[in-house]
N, C-alpha and C. Protein backbone atom coordinates (compact mmCIF):
# COMPACT_ATOMS: atom_id res chain seq x y z
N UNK A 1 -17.45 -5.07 7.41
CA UNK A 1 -17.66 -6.21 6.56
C UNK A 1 -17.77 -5.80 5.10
N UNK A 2 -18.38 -4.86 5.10
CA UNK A 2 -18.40 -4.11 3.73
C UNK A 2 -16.71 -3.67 2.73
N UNK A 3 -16.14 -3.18 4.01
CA UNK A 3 -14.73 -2.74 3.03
C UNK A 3 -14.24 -3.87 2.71
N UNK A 4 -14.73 -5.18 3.75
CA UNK A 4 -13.65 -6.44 3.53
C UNK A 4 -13.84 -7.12 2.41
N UNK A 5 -15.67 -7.34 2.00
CA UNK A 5 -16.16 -7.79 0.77
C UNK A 5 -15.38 -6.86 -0.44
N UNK A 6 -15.21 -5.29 -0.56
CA UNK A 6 -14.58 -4.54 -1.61
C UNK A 6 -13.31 -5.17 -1.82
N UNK A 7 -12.20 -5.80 -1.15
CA UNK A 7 -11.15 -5.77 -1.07
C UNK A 7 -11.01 -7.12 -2.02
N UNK A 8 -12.35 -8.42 -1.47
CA UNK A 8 -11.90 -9.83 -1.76
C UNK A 8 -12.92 -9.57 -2.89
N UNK A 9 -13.35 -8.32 -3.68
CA UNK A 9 -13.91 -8.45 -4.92
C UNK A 9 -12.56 -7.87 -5.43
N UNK A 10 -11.88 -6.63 -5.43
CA UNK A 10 -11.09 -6.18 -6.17
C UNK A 10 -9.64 -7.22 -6.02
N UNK A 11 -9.25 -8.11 -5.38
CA UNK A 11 -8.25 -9.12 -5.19
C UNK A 11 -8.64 -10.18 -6.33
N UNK A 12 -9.86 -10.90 -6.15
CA UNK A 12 -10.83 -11.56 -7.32
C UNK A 12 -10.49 -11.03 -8.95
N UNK A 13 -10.54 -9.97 -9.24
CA UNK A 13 -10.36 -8.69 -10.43
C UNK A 13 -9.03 -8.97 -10.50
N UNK A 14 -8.18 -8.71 -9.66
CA UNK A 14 -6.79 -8.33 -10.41
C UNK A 14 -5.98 -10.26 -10.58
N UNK A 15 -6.50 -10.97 -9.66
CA UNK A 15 -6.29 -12.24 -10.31
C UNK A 15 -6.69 -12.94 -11.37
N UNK A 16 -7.94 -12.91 -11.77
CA UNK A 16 -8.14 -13.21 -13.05
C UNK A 16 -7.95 -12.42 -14.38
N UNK A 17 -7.43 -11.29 -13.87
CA UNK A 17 -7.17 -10.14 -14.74
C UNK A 17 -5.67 -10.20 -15.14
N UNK A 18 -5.08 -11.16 -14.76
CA UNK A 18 -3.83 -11.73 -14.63
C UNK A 18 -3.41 -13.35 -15.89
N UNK A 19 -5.07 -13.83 -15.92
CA UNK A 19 -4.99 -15.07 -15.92
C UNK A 19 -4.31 -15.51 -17.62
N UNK A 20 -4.21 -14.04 -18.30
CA UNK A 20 -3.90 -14.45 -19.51
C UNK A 20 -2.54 -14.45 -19.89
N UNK A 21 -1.99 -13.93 -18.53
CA UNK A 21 -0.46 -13.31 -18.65
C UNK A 21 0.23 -13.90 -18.12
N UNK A 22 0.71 -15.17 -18.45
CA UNK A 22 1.43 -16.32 -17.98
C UNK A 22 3.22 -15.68 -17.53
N UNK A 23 3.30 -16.35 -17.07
CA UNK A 23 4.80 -16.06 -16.42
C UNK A 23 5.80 -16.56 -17.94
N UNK A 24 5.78 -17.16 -18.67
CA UNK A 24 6.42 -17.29 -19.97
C UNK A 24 6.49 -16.48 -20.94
N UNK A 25 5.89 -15.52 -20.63
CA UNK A 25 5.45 -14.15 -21.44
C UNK A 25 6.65 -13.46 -20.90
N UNK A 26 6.90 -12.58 -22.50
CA UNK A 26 7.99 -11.26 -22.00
C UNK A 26 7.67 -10.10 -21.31
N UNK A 27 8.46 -9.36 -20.64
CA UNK A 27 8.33 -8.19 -20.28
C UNK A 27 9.42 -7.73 -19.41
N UNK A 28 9.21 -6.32 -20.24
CA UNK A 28 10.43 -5.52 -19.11
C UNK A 28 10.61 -5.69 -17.91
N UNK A 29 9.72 -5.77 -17.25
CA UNK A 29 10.00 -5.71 -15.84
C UNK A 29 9.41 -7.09 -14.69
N UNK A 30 9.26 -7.75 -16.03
CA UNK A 30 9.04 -9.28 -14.78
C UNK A 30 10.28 -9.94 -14.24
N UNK A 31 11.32 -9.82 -14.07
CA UNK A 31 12.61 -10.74 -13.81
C UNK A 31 12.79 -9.55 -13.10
N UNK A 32 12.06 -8.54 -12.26
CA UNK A 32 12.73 -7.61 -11.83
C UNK A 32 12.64 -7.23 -10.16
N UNK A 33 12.50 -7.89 -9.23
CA UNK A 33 11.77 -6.93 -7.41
C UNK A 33 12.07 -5.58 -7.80
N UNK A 34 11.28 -5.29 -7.29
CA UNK A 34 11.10 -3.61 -7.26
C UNK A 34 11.30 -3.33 -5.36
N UNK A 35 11.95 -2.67 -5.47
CA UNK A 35 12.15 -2.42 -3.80
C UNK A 35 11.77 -0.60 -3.69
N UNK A 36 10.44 -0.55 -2.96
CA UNK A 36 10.81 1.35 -3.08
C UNK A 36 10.17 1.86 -1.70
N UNK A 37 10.73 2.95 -1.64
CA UNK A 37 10.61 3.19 -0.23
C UNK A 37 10.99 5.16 -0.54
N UNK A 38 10.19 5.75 0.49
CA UNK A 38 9.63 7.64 0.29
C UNK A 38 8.89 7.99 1.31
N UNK A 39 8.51 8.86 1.35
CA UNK A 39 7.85 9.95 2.22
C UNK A 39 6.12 9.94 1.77
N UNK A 40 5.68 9.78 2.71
CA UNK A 40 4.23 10.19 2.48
C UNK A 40 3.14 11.26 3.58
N UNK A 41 2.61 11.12 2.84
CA UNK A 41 1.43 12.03 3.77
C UNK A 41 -0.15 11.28 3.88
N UNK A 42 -0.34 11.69 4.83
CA UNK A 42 -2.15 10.84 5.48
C UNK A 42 -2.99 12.18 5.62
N UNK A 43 -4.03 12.12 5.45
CA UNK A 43 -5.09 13.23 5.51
C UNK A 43 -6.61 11.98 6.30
N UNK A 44 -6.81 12.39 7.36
CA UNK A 44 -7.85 11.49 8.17
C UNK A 44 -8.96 11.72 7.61
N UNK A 45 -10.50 10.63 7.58
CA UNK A 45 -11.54 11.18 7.04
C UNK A 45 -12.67 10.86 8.37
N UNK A 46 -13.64 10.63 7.86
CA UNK A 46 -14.95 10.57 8.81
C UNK A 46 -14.54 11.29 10.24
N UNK A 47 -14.79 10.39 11.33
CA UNK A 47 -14.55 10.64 13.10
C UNK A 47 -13.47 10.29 13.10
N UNK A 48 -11.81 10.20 12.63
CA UNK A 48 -10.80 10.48 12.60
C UNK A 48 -9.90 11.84 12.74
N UNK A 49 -11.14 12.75 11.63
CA UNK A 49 -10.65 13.70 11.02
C UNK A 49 -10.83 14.44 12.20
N UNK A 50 -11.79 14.28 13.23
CA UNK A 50 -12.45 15.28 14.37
C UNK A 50 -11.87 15.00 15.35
N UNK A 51 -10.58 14.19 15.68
CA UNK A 51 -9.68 13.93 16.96
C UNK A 51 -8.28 14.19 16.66
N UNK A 52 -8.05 13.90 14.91
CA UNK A 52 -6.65 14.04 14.87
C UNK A 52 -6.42 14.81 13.02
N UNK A 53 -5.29 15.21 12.89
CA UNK A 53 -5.06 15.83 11.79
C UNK A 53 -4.18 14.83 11.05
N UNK A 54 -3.42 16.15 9.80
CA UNK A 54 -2.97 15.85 8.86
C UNK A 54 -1.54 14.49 9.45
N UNK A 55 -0.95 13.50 8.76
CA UNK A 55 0.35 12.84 9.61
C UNK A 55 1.28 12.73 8.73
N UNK A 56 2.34 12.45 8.46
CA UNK A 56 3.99 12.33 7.73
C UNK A 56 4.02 11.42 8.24
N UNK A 57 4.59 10.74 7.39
CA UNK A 57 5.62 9.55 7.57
C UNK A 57 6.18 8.84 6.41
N UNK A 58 6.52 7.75 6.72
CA UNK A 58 7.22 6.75 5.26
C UNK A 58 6.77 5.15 5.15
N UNK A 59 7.09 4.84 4.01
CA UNK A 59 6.68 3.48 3.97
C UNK A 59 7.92 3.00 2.94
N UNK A 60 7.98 1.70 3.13
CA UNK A 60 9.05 1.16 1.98
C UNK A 60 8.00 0.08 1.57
N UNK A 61 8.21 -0.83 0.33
CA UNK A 61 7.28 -1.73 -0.39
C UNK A 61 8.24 -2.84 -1.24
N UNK A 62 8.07 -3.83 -0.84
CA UNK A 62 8.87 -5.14 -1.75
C UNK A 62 7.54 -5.48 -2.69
N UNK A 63 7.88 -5.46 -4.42
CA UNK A 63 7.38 -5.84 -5.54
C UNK A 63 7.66 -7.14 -6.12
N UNK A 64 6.85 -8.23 -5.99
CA UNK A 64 7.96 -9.21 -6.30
C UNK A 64 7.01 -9.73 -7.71
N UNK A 65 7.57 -9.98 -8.98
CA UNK A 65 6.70 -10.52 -9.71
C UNK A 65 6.50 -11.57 -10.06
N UNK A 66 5.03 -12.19 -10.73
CA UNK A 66 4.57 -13.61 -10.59
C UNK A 66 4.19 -14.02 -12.07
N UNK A 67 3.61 -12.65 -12.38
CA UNK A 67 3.04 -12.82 -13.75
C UNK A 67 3.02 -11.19 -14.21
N UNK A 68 3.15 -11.77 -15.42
CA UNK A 68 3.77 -10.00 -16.53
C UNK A 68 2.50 -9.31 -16.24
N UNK A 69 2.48 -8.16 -15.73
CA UNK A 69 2.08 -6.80 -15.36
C UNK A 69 1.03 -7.49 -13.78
N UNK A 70 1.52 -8.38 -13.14
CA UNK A 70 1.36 -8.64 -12.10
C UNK A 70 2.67 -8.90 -11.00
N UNK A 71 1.77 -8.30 -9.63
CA UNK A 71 2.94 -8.51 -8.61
C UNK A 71 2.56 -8.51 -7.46
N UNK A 72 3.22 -9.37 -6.25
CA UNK A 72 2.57 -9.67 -5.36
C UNK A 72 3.53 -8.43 -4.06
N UNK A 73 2.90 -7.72 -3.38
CA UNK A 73 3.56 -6.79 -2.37
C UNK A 73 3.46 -7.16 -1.23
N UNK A 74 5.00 -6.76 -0.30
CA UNK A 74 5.08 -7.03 1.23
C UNK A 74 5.53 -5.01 1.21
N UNK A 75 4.40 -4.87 2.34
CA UNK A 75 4.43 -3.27 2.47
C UNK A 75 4.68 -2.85 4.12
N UNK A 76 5.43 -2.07 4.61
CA UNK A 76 5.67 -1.65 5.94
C UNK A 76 6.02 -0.27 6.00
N UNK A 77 5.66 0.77 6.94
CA UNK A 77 4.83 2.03 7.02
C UNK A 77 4.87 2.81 8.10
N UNK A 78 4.97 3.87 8.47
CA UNK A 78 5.14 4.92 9.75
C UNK A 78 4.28 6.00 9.20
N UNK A 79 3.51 6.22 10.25
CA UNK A 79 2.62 7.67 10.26
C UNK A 79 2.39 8.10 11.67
N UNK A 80 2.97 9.96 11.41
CA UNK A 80 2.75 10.18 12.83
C UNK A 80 1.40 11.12 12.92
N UNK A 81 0.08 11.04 13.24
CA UNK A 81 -0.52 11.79 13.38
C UNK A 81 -0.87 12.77 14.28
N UNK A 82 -0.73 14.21 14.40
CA UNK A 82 -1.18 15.32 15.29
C UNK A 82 -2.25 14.91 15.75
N UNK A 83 -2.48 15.28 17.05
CA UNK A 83 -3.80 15.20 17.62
C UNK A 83 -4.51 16.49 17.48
N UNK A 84 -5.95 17.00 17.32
CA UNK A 84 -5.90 18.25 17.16
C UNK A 84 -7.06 18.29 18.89
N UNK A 85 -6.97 19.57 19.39
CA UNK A 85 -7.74 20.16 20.57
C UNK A 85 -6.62 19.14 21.41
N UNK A 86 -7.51 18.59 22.63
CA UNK A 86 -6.98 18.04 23.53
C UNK A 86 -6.24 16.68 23.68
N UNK A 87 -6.52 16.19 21.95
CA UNK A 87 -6.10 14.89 21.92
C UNK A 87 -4.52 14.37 21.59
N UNK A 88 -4.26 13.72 22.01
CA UNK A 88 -2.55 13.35 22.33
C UNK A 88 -2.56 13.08 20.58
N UNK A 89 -0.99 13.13 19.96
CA UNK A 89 -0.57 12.40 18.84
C UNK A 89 -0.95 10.86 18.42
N UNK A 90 -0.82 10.18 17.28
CA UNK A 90 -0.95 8.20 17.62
C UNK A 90 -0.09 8.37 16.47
N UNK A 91 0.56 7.03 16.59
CA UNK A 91 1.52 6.62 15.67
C UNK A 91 0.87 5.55 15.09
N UNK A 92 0.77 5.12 13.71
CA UNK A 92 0.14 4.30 12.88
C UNK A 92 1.33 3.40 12.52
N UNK A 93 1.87 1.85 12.47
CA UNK A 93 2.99 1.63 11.70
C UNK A 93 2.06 0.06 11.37
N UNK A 94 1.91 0.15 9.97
CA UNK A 94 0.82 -1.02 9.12
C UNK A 94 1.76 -1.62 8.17
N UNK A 95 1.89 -2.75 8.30
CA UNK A 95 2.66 -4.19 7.62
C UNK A 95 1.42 -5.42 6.91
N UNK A 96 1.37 -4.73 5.74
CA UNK A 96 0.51 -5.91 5.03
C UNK A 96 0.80 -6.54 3.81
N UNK A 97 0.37 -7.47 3.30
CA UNK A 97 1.24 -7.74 1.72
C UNK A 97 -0.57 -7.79 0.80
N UNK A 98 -0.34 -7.86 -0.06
CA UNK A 98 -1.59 -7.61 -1.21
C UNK A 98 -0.43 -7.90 -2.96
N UNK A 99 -1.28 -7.38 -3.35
CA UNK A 99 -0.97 -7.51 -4.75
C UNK A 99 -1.10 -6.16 -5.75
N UNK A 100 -0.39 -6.01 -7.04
CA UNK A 100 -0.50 -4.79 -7.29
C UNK A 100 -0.43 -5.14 -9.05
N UNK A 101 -1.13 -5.02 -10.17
CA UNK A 101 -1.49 -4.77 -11.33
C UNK A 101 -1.34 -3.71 -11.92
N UNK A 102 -0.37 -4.34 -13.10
CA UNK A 102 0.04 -2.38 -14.01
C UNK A 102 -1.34 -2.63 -15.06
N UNK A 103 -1.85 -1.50 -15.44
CA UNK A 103 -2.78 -1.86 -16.25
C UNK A 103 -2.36 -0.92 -17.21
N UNK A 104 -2.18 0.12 -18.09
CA UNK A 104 -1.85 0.78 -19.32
C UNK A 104 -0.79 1.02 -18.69
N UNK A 105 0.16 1.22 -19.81
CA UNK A 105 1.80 2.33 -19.43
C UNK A 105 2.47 2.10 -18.14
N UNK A 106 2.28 2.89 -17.53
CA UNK A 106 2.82 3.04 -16.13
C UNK A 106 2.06 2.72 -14.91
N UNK A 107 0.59 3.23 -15.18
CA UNK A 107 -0.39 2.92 -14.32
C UNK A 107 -1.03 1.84 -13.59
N UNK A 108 -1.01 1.89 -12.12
CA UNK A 108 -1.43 0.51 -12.16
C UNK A 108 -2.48 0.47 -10.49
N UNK A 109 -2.96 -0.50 -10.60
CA UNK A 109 -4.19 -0.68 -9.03
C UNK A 109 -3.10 -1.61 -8.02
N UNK A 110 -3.83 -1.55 -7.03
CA UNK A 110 -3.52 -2.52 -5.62
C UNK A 110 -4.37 -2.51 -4.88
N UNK A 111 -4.01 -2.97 -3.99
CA UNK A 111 -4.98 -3.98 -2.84
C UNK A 111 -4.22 -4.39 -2.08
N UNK A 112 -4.44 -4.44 -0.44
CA UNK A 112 -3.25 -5.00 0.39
C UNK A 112 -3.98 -5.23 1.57
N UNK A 113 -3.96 -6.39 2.27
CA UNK A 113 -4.50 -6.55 3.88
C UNK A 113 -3.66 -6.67 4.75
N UNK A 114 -3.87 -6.33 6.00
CA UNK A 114 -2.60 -7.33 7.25
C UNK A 114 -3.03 -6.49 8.25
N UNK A 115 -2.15 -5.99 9.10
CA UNK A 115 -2.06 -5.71 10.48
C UNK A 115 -1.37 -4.47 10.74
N UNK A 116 -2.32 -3.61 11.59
CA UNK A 116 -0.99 -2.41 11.83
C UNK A 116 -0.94 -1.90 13.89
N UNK A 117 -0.48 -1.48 13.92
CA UNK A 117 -0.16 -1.47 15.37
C UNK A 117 -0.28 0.27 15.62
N UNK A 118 -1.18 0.49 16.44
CA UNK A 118 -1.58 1.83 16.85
C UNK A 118 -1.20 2.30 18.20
N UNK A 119 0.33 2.96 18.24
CA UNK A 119 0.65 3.97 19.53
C UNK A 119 0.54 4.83 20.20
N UNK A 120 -0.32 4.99 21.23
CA UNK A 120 -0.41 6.68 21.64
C UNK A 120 -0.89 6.33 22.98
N UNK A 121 0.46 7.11 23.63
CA UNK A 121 0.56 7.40 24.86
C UNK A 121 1.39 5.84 25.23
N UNK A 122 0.87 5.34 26.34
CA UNK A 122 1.14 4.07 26.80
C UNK A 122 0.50 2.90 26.54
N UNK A 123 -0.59 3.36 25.39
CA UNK A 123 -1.34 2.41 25.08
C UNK A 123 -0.78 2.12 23.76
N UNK A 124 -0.58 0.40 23.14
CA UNK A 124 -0.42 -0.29 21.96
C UNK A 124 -1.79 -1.28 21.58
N UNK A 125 -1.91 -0.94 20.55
CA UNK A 125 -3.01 -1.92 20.29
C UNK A 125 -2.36 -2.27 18.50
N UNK A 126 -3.07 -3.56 18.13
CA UNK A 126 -2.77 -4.35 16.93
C UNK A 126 -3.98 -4.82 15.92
N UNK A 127 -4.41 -4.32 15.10
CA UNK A 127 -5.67 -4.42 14.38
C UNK A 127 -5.33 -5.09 13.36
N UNK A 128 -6.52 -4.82 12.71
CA UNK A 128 -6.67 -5.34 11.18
C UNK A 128 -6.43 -4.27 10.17
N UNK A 129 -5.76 -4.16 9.13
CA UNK A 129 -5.72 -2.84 8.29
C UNK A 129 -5.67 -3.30 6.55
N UNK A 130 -6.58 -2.66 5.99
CA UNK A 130 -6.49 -2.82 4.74
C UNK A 130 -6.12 -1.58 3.85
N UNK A 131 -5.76 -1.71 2.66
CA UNK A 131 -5.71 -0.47 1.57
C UNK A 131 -6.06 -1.08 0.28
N UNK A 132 -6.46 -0.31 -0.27
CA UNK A 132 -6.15 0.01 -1.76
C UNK A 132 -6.27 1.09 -2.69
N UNK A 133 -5.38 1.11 -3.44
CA UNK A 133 -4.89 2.47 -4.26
C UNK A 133 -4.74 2.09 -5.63
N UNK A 134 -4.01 3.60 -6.36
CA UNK A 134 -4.08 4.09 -7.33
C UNK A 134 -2.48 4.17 -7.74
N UNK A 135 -1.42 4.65 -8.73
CA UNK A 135 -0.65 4.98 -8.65
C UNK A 135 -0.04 4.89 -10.49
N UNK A 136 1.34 5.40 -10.44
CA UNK A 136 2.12 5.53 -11.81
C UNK A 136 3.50 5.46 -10.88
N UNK A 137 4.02 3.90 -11.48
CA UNK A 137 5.17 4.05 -11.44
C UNK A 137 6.26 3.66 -12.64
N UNK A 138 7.35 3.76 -12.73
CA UNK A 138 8.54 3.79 -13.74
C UNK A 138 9.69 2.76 -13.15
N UNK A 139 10.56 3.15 -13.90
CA UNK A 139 11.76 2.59 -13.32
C UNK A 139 12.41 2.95 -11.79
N UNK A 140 12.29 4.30 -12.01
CA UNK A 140 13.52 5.09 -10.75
C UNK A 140 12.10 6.24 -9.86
N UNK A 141 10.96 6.09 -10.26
CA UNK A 141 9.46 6.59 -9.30
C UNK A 141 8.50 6.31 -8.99
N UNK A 142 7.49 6.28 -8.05
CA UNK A 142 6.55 5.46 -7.97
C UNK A 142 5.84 6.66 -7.17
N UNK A 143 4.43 7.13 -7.82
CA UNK A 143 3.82 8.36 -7.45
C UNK A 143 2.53 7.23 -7.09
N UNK A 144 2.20 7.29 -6.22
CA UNK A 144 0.34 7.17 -6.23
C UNK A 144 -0.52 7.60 -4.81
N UNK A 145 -1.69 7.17 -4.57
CA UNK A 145 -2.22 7.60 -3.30
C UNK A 145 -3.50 6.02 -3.16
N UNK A 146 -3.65 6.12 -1.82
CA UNK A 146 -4.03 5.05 -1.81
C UNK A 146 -5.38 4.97 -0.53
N UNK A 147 -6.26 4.42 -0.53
CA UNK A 147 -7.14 4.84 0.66
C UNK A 147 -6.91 3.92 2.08
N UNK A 148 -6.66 4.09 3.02
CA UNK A 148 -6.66 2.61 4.15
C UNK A 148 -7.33 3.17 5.31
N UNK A 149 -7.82 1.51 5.53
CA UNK A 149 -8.77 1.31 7.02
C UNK A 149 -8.37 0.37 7.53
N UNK A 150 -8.09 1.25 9.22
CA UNK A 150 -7.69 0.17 10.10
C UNK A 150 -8.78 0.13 11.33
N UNK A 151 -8.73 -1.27 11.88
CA UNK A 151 -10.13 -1.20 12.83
C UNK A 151 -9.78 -1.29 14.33
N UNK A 152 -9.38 -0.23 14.62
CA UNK A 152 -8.99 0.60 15.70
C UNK A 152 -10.39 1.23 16.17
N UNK A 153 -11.28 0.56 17.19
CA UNK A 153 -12.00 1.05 17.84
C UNK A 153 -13.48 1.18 16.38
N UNK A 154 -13.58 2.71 16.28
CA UNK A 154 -14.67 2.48 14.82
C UNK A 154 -14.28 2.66 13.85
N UNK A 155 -12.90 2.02 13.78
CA UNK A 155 -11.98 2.73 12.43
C UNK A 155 -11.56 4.04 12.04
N UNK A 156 -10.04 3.88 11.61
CA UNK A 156 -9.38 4.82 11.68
C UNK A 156 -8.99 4.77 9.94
N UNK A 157 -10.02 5.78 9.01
CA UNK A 157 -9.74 5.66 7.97
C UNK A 157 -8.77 7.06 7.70
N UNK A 158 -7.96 6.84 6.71
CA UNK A 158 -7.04 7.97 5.91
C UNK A 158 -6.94 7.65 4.22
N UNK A 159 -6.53 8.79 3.92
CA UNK A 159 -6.16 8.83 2.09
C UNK A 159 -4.72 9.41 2.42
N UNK A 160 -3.70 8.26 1.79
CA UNK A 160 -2.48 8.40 2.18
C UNK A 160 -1.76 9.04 0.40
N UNK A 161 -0.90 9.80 0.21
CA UNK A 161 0.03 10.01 -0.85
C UNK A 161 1.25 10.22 -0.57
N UNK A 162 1.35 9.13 -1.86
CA UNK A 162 2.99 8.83 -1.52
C UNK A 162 3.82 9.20 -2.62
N UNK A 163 5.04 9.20 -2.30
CA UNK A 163 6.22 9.61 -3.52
C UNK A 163 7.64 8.95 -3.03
N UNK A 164 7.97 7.50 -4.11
CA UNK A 164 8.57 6.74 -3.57
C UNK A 164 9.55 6.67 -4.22
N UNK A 165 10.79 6.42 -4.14
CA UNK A 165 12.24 6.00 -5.03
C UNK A 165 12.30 4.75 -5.44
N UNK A 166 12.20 4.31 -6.61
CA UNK A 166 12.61 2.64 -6.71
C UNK A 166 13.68 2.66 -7.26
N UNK A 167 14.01 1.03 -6.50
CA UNK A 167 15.32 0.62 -7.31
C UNK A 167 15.01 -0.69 -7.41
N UNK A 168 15.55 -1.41 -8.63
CA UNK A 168 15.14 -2.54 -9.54
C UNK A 168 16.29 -3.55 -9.31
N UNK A 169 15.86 -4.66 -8.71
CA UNK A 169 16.84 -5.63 -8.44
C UNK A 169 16.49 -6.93 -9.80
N UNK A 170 17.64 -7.35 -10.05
CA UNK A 170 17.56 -8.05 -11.12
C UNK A 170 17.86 -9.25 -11.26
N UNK A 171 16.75 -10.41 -11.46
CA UNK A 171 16.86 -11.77 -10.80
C UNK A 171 16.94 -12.85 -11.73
N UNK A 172 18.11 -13.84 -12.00
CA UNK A 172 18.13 -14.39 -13.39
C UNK A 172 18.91 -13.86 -14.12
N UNK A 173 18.58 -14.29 -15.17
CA UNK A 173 19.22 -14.35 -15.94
C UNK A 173 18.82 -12.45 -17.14
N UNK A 174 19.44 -12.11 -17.72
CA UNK A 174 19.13 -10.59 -18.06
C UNK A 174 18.82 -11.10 -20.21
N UNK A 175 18.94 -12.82 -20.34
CA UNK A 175 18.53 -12.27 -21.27
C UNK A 175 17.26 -12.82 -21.40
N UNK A 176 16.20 -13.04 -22.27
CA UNK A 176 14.94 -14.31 -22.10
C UNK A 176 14.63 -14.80 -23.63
């Protein structure tokens, strides 16, 4: 209940943190989806860390914007985690949408809720999963790391980093 209150305070923050930056306002990159998609890595923490290890995988991310240095995200995700001692591998694959705020330069926060689906062995199960992160992205990169909890039993938290390729789709009209 606690991470969920963090999430619908920092969602709260980046919407009104928004509120001055009307969609009539210029900017480089509002007429723009950002589509990016890379390789990442998960590192498990708490009673995660003591059943399973480090995991690889990828995620791709649709950026769609609403308001200048605001944007609303649909995010989908693969992680394969090692089991360490006797414990089998699980596959993590988390589909949530949230929102994401550039705040100086390149830099910018997020926040994201939804659902992820946890595989291992013959068993599937479908939770609740949240994140939010950190990151610097550009035109053609998108570097950041991000923390997520999914509630898989007593939760299955990780600190994920990613390194993503974007490419900039261009909607409208190109002049304003």
């Amino acid at each position: 209940m606690k991470t969920l209150c963090l999430f619908a305070a920092l969602g709260t923050v980046l919407f009104l943190g928004t509120a001055n930056h009307v969609a009539g306002q210029k900017g480089k990159d509002f007429r723009n989806l950002h589509i990016n998609a890379g390789p990442e890595a998960a590192f498990p923490l708490k009673s995660f860390s003591n059943t399973h290890n480090m995991a690889v995988g990828g995620s791709a991310q649709l950026a769609i914007p609403v308001a200048f240095r605001f944007f609303l995200l649909a995010h989908a995700g693969y992680n394969r985690h090692w089991g360490s001692g006797s414990n089998e591998a699980v596959q993590i694959v988390p589909y949530r949408v949230g929102a994401r705020m550039r705040l100086i330069g390149s830099t910018y926060i997020a926040a994201q809720a939804g659902a992820a689906s946890r595989i291992q062995g013959d068993n599937n199960v479908t939770k609740a999963s949240f994140a939010g992160g950190v990151g610097v992205a550009n035109q053609r990169i998108d570097i950041g790391a991000r923390y997520e909890r999914h509630e898989f039993g007593g939760g299955t938290e990780t600190i994920v980093v990613r390194m993503a390729y974007v490419i900039g789709l261009q909607v409208g009209s190109a002049r304003r």
